[in-house]
C-alpha atoms as a PDB file:
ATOM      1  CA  UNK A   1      11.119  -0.229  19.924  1.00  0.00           C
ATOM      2  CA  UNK A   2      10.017  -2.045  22.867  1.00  0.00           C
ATOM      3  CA  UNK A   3       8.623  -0.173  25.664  1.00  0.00           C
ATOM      4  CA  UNK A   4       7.022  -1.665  29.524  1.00  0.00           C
ATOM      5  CA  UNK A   5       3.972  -1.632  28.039  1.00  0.00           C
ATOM      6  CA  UNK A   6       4.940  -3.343  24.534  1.00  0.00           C
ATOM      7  CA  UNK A   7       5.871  -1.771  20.842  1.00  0.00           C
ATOM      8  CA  UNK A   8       6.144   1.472  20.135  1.00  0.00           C
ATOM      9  CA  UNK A   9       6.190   2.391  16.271  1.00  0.00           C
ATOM     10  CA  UNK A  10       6.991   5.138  14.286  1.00  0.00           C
ATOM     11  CA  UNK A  11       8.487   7.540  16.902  1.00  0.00           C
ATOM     12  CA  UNK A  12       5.856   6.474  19.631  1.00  0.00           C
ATOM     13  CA  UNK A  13       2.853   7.824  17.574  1.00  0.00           C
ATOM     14  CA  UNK A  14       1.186   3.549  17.706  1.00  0.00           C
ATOM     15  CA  UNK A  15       1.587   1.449  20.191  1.00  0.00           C
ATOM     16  CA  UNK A  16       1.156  -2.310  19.509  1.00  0.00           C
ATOM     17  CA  UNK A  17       0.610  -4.191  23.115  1.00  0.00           C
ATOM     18  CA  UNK A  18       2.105  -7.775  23.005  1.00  0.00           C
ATOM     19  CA  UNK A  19       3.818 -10.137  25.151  1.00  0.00           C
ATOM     20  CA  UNK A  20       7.251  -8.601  26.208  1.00  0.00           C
ATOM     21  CA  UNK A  21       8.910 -12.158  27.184  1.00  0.00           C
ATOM     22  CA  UNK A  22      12.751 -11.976  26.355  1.00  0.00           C
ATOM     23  CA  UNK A  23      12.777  -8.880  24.838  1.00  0.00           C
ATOM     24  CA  UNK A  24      15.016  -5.986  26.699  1.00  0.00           C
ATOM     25  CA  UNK A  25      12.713  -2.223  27.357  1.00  0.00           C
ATOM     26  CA  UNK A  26      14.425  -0.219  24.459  1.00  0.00           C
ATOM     27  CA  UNK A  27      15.695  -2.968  21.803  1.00  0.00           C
ATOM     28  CA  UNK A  28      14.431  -2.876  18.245  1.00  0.00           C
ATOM     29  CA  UNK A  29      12.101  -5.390  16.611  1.00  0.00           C
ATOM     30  CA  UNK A  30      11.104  -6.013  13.303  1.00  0.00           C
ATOM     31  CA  UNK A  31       7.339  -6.360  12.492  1.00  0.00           C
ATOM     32  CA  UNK A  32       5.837  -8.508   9.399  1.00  0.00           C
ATOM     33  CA  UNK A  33       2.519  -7.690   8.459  1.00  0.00           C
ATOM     34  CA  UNK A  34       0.155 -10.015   6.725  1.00  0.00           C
ATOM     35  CA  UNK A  35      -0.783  -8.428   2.679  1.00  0.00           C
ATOM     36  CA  UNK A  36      -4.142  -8.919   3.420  1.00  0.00           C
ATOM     37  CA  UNK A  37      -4.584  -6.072   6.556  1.00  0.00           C
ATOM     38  CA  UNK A  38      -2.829  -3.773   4.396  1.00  0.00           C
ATOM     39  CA  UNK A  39      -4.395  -1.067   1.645  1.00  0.00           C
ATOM     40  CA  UNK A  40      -3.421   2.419   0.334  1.00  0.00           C
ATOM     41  CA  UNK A  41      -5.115   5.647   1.878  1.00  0.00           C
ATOM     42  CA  UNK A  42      -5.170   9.079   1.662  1.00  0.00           C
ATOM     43  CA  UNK A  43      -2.596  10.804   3.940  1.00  0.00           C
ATOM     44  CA  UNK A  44      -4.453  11.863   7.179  1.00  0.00           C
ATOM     45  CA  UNK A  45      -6.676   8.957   7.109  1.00  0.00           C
ATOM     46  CA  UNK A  46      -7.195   7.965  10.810  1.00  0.00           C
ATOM     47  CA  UNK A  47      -5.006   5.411  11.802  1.00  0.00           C
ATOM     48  CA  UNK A  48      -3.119   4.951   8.978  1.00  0.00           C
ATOM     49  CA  UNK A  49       0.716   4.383   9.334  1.00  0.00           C
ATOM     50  CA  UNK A  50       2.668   6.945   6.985  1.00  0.00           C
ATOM     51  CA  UNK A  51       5.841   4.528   5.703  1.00  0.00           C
ATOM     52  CA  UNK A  52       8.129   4.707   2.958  1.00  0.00           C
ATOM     53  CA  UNK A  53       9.290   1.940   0.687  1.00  0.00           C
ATOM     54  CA  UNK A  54      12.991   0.941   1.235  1.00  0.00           C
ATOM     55  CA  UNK A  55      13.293  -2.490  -0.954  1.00  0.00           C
ATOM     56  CA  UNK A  56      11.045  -4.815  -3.186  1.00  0.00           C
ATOM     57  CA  UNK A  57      12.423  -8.157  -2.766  1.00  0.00           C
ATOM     58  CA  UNK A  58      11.031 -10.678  -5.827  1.00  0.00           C
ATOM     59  CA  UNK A  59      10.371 -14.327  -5.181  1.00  0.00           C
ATOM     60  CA  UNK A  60       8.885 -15.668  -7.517  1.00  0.00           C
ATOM     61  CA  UNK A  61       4.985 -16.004  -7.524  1.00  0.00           C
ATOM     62  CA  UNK A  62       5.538 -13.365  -4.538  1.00  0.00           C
ATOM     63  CA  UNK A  63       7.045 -10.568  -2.738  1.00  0.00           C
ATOM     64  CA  UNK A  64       8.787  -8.992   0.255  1.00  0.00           C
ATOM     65  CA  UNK A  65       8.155  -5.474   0.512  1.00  0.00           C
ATOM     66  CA  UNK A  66      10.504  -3.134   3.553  1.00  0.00           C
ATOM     67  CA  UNK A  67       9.038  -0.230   4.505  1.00  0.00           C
ATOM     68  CA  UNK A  68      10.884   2.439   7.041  1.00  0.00           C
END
């Protein structure tokens, strides 16, 4: 969701501050994460995002994966 100060995730419990230009306080975004910054943790590892997988998308010598 985009807030003044600019994305709020998961219910407001990260923040992500970027540029706000054309997007409307309260509108939904969707954010794409590069593979490479992501990795499996424990649950209750600091800073780690708690997300659940909604589709695997297959293409090919790749792959989209949606998390909620």
């Amino acid at each position: 969701t985009v807030t003044l100060d600019g994305l709020s995730l998961l219910g407001g419990s990260r923040k992500l501050g970027v540029s706000r230009t054309g997007l409307a306080v309260g509108s939904k975004v969707a954010v794409g994460v590069r593979p490479e910054a992501v990795r499996m943790v424990a649950p209750g590892t600091p800073g780690a995002l708690a997300a659940s997988v909604d589709l695997i998308e297959e293409l090919g010598a790749g792959r989209v994966i949606y998390v909620d």
